[in-house]
C-alpha atoms as a PDB file:
ATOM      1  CA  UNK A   1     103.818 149.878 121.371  1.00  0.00           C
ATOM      2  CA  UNK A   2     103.101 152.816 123.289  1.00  0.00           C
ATOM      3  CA  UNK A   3      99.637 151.375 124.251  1.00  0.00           C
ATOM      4  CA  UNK A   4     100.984 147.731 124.982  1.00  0.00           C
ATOM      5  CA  UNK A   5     102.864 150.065 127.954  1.00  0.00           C
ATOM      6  CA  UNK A   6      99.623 151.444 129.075  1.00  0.00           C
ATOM      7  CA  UNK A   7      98.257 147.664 129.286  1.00  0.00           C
ATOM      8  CA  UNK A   8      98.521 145.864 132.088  1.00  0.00           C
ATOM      9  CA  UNK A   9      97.630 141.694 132.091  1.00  0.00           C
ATOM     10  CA  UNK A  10      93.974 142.574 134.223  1.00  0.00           C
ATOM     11  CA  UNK A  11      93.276 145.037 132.153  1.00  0.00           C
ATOM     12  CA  UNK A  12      92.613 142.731 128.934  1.00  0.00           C
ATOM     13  CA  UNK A  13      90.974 139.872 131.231  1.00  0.00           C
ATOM     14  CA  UNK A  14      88.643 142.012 132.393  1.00  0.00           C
ATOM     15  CA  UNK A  15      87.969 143.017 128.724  1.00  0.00           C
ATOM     16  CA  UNK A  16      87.887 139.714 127.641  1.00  0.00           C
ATOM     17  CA  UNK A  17      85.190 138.630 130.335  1.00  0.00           C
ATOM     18  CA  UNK A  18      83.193 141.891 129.177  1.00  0.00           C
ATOM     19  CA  UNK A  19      82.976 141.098 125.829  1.00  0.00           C
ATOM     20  CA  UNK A  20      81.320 137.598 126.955  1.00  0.00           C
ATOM     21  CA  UNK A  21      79.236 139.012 129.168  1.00  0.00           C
ATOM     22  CA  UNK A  22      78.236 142.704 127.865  1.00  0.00           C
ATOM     23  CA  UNK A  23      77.532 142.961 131.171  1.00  0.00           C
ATOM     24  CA  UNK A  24      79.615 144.843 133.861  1.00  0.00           C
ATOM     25  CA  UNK A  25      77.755 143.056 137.243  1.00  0.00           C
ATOM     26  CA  UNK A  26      77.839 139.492 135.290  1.00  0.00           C
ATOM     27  CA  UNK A  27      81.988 140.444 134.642  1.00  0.00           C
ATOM     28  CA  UNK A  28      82.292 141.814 138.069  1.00  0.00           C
ATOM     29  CA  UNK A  29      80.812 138.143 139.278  1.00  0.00           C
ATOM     30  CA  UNK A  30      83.570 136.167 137.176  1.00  0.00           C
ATOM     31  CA  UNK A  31      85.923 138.073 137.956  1.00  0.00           C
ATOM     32  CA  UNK A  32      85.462 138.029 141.774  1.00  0.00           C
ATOM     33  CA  UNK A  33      85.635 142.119 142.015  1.00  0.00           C
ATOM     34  CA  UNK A  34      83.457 144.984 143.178  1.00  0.00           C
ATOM     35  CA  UNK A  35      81.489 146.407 140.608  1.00  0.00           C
ATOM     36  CA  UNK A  36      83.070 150.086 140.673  1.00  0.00           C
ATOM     37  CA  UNK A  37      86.482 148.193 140.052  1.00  0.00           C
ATOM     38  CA  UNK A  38      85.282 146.654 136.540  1.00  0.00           C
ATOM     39  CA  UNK A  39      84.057 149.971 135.872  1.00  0.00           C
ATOM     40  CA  UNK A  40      87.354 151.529 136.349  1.00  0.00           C
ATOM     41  CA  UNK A  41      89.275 149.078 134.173  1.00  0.00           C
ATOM     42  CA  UNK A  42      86.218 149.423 131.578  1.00  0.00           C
ATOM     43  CA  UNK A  43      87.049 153.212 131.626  1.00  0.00           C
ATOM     44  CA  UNK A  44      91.220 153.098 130.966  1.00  0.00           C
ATOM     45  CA  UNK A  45      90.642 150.260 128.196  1.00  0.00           C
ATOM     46  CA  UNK A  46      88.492 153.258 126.548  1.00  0.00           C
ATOM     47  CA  UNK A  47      91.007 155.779 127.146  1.00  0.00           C
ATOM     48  CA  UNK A  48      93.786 153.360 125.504  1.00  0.00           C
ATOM     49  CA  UNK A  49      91.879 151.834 123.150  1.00  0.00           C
ATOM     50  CA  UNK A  50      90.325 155.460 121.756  1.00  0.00           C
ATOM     51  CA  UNK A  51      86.591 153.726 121.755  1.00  0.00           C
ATOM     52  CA  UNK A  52      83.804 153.012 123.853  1.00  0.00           C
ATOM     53  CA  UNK A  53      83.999 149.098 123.239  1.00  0.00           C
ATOM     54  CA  UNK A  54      80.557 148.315 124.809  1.00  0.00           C
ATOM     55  CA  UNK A  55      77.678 150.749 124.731  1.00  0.00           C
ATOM     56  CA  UNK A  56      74.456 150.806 126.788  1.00  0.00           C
ATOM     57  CA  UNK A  57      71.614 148.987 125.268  1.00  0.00           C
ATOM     58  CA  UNK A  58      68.060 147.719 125.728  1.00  0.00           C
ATOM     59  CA  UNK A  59      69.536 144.241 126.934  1.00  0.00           C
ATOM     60  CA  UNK A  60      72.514 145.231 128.996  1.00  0.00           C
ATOM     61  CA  UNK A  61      75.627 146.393 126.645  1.00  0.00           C
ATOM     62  CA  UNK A  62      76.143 145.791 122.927  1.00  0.00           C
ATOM     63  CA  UNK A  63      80.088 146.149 121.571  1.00  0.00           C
ATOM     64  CA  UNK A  64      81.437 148.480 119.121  1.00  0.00           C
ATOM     65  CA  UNK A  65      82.808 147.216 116.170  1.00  0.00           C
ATOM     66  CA  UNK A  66      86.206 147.359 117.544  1.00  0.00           C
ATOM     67  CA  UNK A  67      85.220 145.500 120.614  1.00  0.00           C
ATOM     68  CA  UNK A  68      84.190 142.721 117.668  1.00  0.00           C
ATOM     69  CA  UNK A  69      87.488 143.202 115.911  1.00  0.00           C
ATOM     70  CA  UNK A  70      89.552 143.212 119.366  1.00  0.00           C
ATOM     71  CA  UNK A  71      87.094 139.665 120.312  1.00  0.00           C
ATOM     72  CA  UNK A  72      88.794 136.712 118.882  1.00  0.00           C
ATOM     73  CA  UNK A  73      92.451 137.848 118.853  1.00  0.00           C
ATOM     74  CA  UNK A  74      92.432 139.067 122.536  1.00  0.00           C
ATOM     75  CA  UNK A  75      90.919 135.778 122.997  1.00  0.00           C
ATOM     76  CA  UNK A  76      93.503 133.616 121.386  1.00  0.00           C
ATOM     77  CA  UNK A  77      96.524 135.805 122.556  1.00  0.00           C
ATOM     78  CA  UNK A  78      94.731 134.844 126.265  1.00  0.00           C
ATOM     79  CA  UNK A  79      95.157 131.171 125.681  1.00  0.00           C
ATOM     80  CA  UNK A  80      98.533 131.530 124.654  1.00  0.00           C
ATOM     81  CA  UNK A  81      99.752 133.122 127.870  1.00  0.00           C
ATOM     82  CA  UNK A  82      97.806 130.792 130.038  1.00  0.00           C
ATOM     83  CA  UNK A  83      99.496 127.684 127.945  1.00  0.00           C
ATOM     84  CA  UNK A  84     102.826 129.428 128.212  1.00  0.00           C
ATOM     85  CA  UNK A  85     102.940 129.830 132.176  1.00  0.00           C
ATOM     86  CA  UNK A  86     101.145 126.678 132.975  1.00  0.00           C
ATOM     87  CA  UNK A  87     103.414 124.227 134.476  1.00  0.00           C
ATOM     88  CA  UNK A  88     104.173 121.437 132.132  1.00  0.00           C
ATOM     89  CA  UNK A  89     102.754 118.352 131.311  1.00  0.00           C
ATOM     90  CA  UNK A  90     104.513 115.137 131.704  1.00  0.00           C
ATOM     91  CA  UNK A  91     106.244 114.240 128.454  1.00  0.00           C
ATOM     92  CA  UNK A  92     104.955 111.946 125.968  1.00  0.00           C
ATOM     93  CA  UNK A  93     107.529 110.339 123.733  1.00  0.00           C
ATOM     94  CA  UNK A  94     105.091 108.811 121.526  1.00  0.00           C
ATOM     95  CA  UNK A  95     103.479 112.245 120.596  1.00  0.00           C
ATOM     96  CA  UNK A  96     105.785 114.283 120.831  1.00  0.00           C
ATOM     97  CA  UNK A  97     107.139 116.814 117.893  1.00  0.00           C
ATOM     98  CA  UNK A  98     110.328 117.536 119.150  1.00  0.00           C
ATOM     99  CA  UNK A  99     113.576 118.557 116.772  1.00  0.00           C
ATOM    100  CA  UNK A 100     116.461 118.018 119.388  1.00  0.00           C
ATOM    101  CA  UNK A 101     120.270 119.529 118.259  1.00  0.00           C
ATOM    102  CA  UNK A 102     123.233 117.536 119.725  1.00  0.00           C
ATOM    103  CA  UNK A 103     126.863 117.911 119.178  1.00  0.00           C
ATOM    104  CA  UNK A 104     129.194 114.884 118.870  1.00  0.00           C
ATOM    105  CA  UNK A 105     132.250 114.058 117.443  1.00  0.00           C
ATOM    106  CA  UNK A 106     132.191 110.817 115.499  1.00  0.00           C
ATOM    107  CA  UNK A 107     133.196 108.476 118.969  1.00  0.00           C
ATOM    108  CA  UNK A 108     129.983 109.609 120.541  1.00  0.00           C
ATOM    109  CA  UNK A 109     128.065 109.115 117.582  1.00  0.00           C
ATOM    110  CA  UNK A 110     129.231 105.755 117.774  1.00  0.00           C
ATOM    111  CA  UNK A 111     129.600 104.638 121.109  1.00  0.00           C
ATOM    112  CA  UNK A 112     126.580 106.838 122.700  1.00  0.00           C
ATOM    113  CA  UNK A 113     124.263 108.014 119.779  1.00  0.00           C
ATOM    114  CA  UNK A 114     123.736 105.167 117.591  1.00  0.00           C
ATOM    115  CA  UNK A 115     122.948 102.804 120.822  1.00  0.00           C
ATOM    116  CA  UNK A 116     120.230 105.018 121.486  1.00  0.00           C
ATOM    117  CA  UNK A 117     119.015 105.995 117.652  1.00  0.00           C
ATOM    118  CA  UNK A 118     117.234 102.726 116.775  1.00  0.00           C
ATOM    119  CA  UNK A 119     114.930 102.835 120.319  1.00  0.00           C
ATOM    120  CA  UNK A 120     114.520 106.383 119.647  1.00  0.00           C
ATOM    121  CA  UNK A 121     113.143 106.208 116.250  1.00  0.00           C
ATOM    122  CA  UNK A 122     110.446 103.425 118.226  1.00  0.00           C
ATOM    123  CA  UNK A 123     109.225 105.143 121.051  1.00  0.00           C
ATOM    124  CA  UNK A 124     109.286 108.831 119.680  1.00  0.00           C
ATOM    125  CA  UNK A 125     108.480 108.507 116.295  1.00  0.00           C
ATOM    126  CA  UNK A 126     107.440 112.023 115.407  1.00  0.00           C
ATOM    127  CA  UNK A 127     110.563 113.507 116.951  1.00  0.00           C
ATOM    128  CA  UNK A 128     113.908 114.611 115.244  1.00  0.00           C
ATOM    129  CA  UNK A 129     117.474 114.372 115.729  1.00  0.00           C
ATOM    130  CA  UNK A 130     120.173 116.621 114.370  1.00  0.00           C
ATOM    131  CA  UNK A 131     123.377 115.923 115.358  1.00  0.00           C
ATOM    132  CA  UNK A 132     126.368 118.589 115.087  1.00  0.00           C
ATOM    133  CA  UNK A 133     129.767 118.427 115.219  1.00  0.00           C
ATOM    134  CA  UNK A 134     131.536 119.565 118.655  1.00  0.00           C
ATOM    135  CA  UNK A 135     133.518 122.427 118.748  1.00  0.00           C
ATOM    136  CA  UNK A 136     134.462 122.136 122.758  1.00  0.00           C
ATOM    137  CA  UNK A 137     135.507 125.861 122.558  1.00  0.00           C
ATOM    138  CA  UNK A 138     131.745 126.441 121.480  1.00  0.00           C
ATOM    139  CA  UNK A 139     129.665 124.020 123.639  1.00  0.00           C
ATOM    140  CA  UNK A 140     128.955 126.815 126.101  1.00  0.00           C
ATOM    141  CA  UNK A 141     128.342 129.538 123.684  1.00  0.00           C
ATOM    142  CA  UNK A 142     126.174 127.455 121.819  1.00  0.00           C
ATOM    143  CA  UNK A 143     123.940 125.678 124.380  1.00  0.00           C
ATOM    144  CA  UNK A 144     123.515 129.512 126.235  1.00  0.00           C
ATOM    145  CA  UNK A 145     122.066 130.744 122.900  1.00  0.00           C
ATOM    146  CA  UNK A 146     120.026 127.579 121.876  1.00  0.00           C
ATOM    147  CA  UNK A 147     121.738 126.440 119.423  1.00  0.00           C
ATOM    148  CA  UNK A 148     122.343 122.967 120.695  1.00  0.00           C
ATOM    149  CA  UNK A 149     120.363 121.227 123.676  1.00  0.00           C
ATOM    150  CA  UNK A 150     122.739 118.889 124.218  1.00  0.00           C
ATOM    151  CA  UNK A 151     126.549 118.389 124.026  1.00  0.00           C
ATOM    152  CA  UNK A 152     128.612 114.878 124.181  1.00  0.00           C
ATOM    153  CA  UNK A 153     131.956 115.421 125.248  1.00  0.00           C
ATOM    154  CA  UNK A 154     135.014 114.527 127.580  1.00  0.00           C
ATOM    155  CA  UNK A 155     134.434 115.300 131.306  1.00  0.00           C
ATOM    156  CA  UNK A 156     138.556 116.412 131.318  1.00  0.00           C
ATOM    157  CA  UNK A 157     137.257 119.203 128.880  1.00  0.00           C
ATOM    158  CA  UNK A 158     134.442 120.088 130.750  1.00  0.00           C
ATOM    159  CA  UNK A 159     132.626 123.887 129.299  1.00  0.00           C
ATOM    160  CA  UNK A 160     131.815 126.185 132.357  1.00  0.00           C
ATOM    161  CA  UNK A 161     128.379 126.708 133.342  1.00  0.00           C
ATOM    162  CA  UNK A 162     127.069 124.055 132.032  1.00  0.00           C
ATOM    163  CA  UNK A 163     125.066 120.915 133.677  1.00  0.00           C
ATOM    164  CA  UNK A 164     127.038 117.369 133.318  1.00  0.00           C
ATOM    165  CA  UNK A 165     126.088 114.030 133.754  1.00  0.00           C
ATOM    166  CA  UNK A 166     128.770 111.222 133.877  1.00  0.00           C
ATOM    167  CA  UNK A 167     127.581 108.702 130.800  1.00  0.00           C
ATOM    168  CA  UNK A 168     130.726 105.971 131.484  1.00  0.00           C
ATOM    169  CA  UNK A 169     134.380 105.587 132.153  1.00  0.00           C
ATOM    170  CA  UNK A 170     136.615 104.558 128.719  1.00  0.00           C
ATOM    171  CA  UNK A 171     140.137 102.485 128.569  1.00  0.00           C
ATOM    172  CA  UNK A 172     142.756 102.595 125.256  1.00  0.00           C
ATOM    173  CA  UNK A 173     143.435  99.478 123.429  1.00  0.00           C
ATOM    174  CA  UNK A 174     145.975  98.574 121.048  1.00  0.00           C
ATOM    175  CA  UNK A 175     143.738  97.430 117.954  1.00  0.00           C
ATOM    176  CA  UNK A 176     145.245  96.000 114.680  1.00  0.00           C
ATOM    177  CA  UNK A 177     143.807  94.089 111.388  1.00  0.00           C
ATOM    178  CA  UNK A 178     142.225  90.733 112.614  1.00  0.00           C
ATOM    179  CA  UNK A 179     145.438  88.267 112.698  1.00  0.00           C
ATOM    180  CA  UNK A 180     148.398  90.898 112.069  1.00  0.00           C
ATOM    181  CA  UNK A 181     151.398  88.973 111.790  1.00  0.00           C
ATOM    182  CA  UNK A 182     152.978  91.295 114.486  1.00  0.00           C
ATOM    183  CA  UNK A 183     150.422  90.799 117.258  1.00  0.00           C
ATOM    184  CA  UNK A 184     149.578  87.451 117.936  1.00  0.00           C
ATOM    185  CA  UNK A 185     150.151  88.319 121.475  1.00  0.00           C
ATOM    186  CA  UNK A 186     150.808  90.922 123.826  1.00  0.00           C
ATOM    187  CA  UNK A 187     154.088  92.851 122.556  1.00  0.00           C
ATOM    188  CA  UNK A 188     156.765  94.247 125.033  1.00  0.00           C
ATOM    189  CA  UNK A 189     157.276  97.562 125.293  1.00  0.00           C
ATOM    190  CA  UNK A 190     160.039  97.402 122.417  1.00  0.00           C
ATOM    191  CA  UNK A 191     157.624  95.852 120.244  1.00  0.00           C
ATOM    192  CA  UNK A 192     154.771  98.042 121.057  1.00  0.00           C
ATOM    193  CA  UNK A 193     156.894 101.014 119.694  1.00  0.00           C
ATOM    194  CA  UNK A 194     158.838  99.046 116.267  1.00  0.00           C
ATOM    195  CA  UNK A 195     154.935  99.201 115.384  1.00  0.00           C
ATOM    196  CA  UNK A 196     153.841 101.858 113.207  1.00  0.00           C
ATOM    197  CA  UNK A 197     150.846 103.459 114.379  1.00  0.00           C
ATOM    198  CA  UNK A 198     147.817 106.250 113.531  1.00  0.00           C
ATOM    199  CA  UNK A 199     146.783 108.427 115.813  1.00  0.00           C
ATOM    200  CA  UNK A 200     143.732 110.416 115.705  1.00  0.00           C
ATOM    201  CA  UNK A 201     144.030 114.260 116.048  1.00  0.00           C
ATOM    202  CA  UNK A 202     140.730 116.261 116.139  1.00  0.00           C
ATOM    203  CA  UNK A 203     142.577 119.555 115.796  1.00  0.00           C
ATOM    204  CA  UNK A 204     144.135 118.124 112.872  1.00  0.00           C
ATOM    205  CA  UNK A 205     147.764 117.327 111.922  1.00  0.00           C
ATOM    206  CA  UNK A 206     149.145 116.215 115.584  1.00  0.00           C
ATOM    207  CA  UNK A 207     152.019 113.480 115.779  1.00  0.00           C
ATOM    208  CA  UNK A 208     151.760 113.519 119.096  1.00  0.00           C
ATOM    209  CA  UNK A 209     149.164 112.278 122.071  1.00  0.00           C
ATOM    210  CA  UNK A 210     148.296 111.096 125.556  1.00  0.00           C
ATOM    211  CA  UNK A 211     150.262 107.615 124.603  1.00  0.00           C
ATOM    212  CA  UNK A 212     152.872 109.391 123.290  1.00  0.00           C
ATOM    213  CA  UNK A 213     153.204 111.374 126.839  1.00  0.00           C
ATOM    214  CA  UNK A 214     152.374 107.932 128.980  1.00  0.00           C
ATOM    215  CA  UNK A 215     155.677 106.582 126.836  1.00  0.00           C
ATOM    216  CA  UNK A 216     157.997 110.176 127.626  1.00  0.00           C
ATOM    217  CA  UNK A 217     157.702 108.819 131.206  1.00  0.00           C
ATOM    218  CA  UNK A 218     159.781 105.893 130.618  1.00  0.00           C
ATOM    219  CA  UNK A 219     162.138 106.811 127.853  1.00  0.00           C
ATOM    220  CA  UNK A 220     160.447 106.022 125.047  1.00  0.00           C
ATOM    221  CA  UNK A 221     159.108 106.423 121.720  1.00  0.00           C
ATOM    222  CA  UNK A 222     156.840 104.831 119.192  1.00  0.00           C
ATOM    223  CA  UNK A 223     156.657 105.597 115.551  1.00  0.00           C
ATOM    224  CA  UNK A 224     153.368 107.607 114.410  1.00  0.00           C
ATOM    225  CA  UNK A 225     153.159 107.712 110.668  1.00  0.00           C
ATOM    226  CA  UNK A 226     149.886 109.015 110.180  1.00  0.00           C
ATOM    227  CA  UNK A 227     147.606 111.245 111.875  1.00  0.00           C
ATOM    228  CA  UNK A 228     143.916 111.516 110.946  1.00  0.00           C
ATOM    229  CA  UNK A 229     141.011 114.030 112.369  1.00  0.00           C
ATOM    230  CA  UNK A 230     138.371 110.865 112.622  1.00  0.00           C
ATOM    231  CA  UNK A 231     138.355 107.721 114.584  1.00  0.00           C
ATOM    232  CA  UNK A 232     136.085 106.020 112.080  1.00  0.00           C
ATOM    233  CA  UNK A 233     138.892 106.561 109.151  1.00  0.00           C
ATOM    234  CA  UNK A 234     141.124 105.730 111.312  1.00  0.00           C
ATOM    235  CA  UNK A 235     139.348 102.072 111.941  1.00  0.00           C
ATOM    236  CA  UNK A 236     139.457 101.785 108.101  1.00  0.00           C
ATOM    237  CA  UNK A 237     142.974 102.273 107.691  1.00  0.00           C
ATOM    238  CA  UNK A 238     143.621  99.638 110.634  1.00  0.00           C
ATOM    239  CA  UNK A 239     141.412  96.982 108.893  1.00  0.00           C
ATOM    240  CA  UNK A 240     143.150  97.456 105.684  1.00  0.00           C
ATOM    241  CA  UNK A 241     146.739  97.644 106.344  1.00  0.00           C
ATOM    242  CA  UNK A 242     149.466  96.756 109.308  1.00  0.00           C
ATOM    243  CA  UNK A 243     149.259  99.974 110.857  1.00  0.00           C
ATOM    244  CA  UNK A 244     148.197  99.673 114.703  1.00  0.00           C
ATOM    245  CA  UNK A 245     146.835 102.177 116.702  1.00  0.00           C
ATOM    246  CA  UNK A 246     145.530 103.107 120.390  1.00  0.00           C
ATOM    247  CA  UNK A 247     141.490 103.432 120.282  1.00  0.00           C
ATOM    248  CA  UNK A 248     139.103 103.663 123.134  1.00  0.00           C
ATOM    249  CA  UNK A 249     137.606  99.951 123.770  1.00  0.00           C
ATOM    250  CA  UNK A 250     134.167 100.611 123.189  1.00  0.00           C
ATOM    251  CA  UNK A 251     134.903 101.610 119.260  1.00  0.00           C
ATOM    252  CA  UNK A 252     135.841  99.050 118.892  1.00  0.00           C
ATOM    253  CA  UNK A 253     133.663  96.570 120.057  1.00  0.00           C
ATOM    254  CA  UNK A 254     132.071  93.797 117.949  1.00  0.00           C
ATOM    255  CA  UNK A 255     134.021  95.108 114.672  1.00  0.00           C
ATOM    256  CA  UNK A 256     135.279  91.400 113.679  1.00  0.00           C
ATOM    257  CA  UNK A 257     137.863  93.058 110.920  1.00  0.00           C
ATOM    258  CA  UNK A 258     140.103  94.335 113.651  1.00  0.00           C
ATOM    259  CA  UNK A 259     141.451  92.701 117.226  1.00  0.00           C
ATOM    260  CA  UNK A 260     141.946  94.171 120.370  1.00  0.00           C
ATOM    261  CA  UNK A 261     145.035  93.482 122.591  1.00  0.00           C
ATOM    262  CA  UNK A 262     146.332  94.613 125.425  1.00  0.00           C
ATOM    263  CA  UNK A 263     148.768  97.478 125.347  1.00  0.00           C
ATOM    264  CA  UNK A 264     151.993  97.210 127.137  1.00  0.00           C
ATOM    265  CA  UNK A 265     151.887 101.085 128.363  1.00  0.00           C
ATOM    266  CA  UNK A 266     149.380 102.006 130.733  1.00  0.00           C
ATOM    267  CA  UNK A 267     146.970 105.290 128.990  1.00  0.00           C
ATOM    268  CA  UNK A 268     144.642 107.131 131.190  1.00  0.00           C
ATOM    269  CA  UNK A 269     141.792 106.675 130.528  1.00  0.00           C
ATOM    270  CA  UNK A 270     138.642 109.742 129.890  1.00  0.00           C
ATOM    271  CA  UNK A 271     134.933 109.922 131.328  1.00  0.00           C
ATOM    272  CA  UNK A 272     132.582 110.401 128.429  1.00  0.00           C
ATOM    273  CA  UNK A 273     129.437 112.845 129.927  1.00  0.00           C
ATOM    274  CA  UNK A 274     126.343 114.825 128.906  1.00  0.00           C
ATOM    275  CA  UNK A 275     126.544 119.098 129.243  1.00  0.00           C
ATOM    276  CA  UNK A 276     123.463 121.088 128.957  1.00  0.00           C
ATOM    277  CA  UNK A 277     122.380 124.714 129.770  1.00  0.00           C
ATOM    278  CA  UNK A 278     120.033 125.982 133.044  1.00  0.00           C
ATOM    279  CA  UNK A 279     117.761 126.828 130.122  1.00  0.00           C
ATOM    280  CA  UNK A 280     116.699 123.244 129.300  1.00  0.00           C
ATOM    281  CA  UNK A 281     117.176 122.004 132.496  1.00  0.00           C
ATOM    282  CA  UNK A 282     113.846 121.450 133.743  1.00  0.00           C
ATOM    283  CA  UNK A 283     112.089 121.075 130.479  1.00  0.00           C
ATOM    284  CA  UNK A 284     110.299 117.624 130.845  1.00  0.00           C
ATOM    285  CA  UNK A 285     111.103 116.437 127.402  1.00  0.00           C
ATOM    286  CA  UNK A 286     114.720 117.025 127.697  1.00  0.00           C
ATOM    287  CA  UNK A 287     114.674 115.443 130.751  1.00  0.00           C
ATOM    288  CA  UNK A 288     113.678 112.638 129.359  1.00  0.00           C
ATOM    289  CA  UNK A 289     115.870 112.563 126.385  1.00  0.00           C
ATOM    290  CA  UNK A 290     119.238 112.958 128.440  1.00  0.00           C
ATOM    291  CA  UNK A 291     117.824 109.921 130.805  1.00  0.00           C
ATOM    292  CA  UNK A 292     117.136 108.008 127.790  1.00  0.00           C
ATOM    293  CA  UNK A 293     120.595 108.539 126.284  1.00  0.00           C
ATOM    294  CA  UNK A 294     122.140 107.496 129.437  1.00  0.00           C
ATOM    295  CA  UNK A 295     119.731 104.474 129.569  1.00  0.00           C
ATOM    296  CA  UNK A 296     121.385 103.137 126.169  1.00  0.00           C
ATOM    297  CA  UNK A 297     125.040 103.518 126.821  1.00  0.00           C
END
C-alpha cells in the first residue's frame, strides 16, 4: 500500500513502454518526452520498486527478473484502466450479459413487467432479470447502494433523489365474477355500497382506502369484508365468489372470468413511473432497458 502511494498513473506507463522497448530513447519516442524525463521516472520506479528493473547490456537494456515478474500484470492492470475510463460503447441487446434488479409489487409485474418479459427474453437473450419486491420506504436506499437499478412505483409516492419517468396514467373499476347477479348494470350509489367488497392493502390488514375516502365525501359507506396484501389474490377471490372490488383497469384487462363496470363514485386515479439513481443514469444499457420498458406499456 505504501508504494501504491508513491505511484503515480505515468509512472507505470512509462514502465510499461520500457519493458517493450528496453530502451530509454525508443520509450522516450512513444511516449512523446525528453529523454532526461524517462530517465527520471526510470530512477523513482527503482527507488519504489527496490530493483534496477532494466540493466545496461550489449543490445540496449535487458530486465531484471522482477521487471519479468512486474511484465504481464502491469500490462493487464493497464488495459483494465484504459477499458474502465473509455467512454462507452453503444449497447448491444443481443450480446449483452447483463443481470438487471427491479422492484415491483405484483400490479407492475403485471401491467408493466410481463408486457415487456416475452420481447426481452428475444432481443437480449443472454441478459437476466430479477425482480424484487418494493419496499417504497427503501427504493432510495436501495437504488443509492446498488441494490436495485430500477424501481416501479406510484408517482404520488415518489422517493427523493431519484430520476422518474412517467410510464402511464391508471383509472379504478368496479370488477366482479363474469355475470354476477348483482351487476348486470351500472349500480347507484346505494347499490354500489349493499355490495360486499375486497380491498387490497399492501401494508397489510387495512379496511379502509382511497374509495373508502372518495365515499366519506358524500356520506357514505360501503361494506369491506376482506382485505388482502395482493391484487392477484384478490382477482382470484373475485372470480370465485360475489365479492366485488375496486381494481385499476389495466389488471384487469382481457381476464374473461371477471367484468368490468363502471363505478358510481368517482376514485382518483395514480401515475404509474420508473425511479432510478444518478449512478445508472447514463449507463447505455440501462438506458436502454428503461426505454424499452416504457416502449411495452
Amino acid at each position: 500500500m505504501n508504494n501504491l502511494r508513491r505511484l503515480d498513473l505515468n509512472l507505470l506507463v512509462t514502465l510499461d513502454v520500457l519493458l517493450s522497448e528496453h530502451n530509454v530513447t525508443r520509450a522516450a519516442e512513444r511516449l512523446n518526452l525528453a529523454q532526461p524525463s524517462v530517465s527520471v521516472h526510470l530512477a523513482k520506479l527503482r527507488d519504489i520498486f527496490g530493483d534496477p528493473l532494466l540493466l545496461p547490456g550489449p543490445r540496449g537494456m535487458r530486465p531484471t527478473a522482477r521487471a519479468d515478474e512486474l511484465r504481464e500484470p502491469l500490462r493487464q492492470a493497464l488495459e483494465a484502466l484504459e477499458r474502465a475510463v473509455s467512454p462507452a460503447g453503444p449497447f448491444d441487446p443481443a450480446e449483452a450479459r447483463h443481470a438487471w434488479r427491479v422492484a415491483a409489487s405484483d400490479y407492475s409485474e403485471s401491467t408493466i413487467l410481463l408486457p415487456a418479459l416475452g420481447g426481452l427474453r428475444s432481443v437480449a437473450p443472454g441478459t437476466r432479470l430479477a425482480v424484487l419486491q418494493v419496499v417504497p420506504s427503501r427504493i432510495a436506499r436501495q437504488a443509492e447502494r446498488g441494490e436495485i437499478d430500477l424501481a416501479l412505483h406510484t408517482s404520488e409516492e415518489a422517493p427523493s433523489g431519484l430520476h422518474r419517468r412517467a410510464l402511464f396514467t391508471e383509472h379504478y373499476v368496479l370488477v366482479s365474477r363474469t355475470g354476477h347477479p348483482r351487476l348486470k348494470r351500472r349500480p347507484t350509489l346505494a347499490q354500489f355500497c349493499e355490495l360486499e367488497h375486497v380491498i387490497v392493502s399492501p401494508d397489510g390488514g387495512g379496511f379502509r382506502g382511497i374509495t373508502d375516502r372518495a365515499l366519506a365525501e358524500v356520506g357514505l359507506t360501503r361494506r369491506v369484508v376482506l382485505s388482502v396484501p395482493h391484487f392477484l389474490f384478490a382477482m382470484s377471490v373475485l372470480a370465485s365468489s360475489d365479492l366485488v372490488a375496486m381494481l385499476p383497469s389495466r389488471l384487469v384487462r382481457n381476464t374473461s372470468a371477471l367484468q368490468v363496470v363502471e363505478p358510481p363514485v368517482d376514485v382518483p386515479g395514480f401515475e404509474m413511473a420508473m425511479f432510478w439513481h444518478e449512478r445508472s443514469h447514463r449507463d447505455p444499457a440501462h438506458q436502454w432497458l428503461r426505454e424499452y420498458i416504457a416502449d411495452s406499456v
